[in-house]
N, C-alpha and C. Protein backbone atom coordinates (compact mmCIF):
# COMPACT_ATOMS: atom_id res chain seq x y z
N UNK A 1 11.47 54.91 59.50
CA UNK A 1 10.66 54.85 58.30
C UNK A 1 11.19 53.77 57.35
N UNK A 2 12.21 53.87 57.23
CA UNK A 2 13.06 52.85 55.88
C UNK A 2 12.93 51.34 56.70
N UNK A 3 13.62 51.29 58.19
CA UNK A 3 13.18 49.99 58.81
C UNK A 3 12.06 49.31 59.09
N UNK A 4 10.79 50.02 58.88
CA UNK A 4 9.53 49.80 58.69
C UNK A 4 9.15 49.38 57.27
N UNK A 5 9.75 49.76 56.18
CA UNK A 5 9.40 49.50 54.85
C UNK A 5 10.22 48.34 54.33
N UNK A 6 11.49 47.98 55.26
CA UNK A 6 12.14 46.84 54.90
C UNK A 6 11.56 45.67 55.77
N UNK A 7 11.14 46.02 56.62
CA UNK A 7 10.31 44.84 57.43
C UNK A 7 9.08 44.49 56.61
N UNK A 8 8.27 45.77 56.14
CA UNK A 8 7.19 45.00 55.42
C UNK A 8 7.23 44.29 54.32
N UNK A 9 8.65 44.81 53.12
CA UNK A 9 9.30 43.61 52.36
C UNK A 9 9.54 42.81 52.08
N UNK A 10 9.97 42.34 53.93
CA UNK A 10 10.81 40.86 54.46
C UNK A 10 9.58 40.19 54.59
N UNK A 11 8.25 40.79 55.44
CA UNK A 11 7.32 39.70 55.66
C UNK A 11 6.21 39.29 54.37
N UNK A 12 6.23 40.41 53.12
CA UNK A 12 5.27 40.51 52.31
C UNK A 12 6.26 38.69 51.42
N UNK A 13 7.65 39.05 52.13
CA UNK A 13 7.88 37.59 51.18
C UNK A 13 8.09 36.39 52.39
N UNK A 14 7.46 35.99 52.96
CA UNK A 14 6.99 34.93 53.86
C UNK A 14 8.46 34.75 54.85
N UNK A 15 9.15 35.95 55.04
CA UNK A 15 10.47 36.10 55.60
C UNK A 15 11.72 35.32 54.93
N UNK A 16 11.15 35.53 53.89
CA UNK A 16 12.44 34.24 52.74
C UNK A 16 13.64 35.77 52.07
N UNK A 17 13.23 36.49 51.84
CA UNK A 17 14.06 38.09 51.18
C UNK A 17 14.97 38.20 52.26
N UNK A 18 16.26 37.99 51.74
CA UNK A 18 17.38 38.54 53.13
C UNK A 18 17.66 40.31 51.67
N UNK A 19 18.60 40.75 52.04
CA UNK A 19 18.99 41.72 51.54
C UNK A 19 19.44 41.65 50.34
N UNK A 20 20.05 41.03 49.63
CA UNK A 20 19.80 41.97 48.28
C UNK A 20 18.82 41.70 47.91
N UNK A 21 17.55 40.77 48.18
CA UNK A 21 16.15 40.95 47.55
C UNK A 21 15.45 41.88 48.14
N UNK A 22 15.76 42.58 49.17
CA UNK A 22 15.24 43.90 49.61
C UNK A 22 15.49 45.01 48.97
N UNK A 23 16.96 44.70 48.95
CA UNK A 23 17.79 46.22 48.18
C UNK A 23 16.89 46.22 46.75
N UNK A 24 16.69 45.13 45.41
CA UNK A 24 16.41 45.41 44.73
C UNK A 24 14.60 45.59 44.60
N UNK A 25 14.33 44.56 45.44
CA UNK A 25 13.16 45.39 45.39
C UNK A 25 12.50 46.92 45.74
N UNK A 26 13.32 47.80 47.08
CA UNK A 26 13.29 48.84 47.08
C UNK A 26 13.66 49.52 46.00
N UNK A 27 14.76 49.06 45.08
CA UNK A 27 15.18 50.00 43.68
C UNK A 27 14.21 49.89 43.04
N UNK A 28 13.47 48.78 42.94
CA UNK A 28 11.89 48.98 41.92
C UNK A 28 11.15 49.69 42.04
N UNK A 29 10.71 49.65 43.78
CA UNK A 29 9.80 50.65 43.88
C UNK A 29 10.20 52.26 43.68
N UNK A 30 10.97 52.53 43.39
CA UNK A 30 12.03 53.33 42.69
C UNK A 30 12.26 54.31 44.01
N UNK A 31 13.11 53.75 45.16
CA UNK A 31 13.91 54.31 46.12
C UNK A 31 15.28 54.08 45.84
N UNK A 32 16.04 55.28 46.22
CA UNK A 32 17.49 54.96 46.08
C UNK A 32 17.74 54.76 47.17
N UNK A 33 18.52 53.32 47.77
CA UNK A 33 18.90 53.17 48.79
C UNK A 33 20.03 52.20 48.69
N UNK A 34 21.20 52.43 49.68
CA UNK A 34 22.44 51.38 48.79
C UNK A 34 22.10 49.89 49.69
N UNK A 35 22.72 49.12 49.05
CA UNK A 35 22.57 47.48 49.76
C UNK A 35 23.72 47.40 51.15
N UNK A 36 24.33 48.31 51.56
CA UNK A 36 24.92 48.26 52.98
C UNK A 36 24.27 48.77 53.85
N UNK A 37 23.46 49.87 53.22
CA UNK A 37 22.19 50.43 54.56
C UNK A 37 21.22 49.64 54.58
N UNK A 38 20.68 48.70 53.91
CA UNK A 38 19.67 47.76 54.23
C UNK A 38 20.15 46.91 54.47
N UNK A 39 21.43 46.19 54.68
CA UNK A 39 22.22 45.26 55.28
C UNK A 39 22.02 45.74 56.46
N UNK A 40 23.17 46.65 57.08
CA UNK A 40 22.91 47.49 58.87
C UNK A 40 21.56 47.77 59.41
N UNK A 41 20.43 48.22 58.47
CA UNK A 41 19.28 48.07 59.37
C UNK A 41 18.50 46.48 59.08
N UNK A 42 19.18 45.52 58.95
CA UNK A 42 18.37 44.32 58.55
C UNK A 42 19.20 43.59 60.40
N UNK A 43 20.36 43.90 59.98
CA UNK A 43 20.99 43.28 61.06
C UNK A 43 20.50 43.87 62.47
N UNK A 44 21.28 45.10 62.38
CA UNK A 44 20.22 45.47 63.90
C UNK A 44 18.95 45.00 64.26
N UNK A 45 18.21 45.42 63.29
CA UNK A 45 16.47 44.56 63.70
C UNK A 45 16.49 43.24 64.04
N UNK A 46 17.97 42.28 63.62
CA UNK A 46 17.69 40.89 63.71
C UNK A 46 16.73 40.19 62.17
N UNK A 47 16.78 41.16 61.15
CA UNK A 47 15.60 40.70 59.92
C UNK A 47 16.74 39.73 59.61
N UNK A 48 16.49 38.62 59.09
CA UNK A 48 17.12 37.72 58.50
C UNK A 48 16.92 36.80 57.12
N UNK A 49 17.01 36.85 55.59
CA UNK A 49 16.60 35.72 55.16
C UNK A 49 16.34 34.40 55.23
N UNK A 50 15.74 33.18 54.54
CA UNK A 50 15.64 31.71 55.11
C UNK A 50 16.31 31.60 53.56
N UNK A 51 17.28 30.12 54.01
CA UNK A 51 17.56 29.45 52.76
C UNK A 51 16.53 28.23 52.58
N UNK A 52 16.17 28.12 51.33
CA UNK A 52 15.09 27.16 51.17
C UNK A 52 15.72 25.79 50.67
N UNK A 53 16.71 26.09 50.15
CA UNK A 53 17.19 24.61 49.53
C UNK A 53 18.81 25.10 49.77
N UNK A 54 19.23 23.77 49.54
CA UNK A 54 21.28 23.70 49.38
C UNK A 54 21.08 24.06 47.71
N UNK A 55 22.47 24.57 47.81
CA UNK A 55 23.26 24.68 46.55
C UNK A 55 23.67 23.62 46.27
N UNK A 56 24.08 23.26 44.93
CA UNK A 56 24.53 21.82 43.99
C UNK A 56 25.69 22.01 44.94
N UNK A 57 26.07 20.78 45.00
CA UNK A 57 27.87 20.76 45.55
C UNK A 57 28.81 20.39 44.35
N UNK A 58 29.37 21.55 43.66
CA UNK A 58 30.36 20.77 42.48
C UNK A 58 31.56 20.71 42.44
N UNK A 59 32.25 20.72 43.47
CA UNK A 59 33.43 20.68 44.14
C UNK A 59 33.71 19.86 43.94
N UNK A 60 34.94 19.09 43.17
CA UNK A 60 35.54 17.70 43.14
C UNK A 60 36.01 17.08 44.53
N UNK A 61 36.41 15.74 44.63
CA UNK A 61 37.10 15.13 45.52
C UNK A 61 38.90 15.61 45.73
N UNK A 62 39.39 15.13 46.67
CA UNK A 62 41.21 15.79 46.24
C UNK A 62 41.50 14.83 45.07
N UNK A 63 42.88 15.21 44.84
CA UNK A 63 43.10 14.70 43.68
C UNK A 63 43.45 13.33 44.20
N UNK A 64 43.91 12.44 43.37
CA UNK A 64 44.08 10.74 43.77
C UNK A 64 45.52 11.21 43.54
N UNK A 65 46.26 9.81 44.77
CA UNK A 65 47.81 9.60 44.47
C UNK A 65 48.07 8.33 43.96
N UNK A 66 49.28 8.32 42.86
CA UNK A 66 49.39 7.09 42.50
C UNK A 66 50.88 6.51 42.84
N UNK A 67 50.78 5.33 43.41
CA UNK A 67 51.95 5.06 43.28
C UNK A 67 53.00 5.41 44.78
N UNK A 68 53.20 6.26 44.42
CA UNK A 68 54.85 6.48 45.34
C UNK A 68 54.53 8.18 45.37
N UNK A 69 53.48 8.41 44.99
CA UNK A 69 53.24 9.79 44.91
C UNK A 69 53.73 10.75 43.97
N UNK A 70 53.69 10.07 42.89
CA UNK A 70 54.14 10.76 41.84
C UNK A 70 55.96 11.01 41.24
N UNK A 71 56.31 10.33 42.37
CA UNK A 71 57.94 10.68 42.77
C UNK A 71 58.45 9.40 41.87
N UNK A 72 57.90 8.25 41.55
CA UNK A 72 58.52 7.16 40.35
C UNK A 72 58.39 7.54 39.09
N UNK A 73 59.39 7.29 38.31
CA UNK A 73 59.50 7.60 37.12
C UNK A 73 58.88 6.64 36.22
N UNK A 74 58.26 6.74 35.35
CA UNK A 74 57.80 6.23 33.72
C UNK A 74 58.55 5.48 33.41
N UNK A 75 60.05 5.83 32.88
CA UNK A 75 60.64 4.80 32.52
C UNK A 75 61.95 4.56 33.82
N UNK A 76 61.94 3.52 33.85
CA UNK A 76 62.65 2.81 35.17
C UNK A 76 64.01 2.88 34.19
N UNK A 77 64.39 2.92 33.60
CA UNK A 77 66.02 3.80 32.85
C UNK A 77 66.37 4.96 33.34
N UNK A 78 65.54 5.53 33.24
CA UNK A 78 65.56 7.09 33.20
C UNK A 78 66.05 7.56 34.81
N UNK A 79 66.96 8.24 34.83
CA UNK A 79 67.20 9.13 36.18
C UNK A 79 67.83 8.05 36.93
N UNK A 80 68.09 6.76 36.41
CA UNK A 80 68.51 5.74 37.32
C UNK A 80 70.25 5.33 37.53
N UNK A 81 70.31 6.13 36.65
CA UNK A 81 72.20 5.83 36.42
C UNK A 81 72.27 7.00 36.40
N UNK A 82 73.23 7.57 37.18
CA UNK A 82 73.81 9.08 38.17
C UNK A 82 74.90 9.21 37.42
N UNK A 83 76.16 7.95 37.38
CA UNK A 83 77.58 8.56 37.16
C UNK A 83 77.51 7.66 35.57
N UNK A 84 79.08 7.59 35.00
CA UNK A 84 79.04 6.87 33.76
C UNK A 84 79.00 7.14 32.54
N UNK A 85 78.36 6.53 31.58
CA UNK A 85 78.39 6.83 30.51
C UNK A 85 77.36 7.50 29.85
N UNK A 86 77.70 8.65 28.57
CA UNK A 86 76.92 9.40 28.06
C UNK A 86 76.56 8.93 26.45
């Protein structure tokens, strides 16, 4: 019964509704049903959502290295005399 009412869901939206647009649309029609049991009967049946478009990609590039990899110092004084005078 419930896999019959989630199938007619999936196709009433041109097979684009994967599960949580099932889950909440069943909560509208005011069924209580949790989003892991319409997950398990989506999968068994093989029901599947379609993605229609990509997501933005806003992921940066890695970071840039400069130099010596960060390992040269700013001031070329600095850290360069070990023993000596204070």
């Amino acid at each position: 019964m419930l896999a019959a009412e989630i199938a007619v869901i999936h196709l009433a939206s041109r097979g684009a509704y994967g599960v949580p647009r099932v889950h909440v649309e069943r909560r509208r029609q005011g069924w209580a049903v949790r989003r892991k049991t319409v997950e398990r009967i989506m999968r068994e049946r093989g029901i599947t959502g379609i993605t229609r478009r990509r997501r933005a990609r806003t992921r940066a590039g890695p970071p840039r290295r400069t130099g010596a990899g960060g390992l040269a110092s700013a001031d070329p004084g600095r850290g360069a005399d070990l023993g000596g005078e204070r």
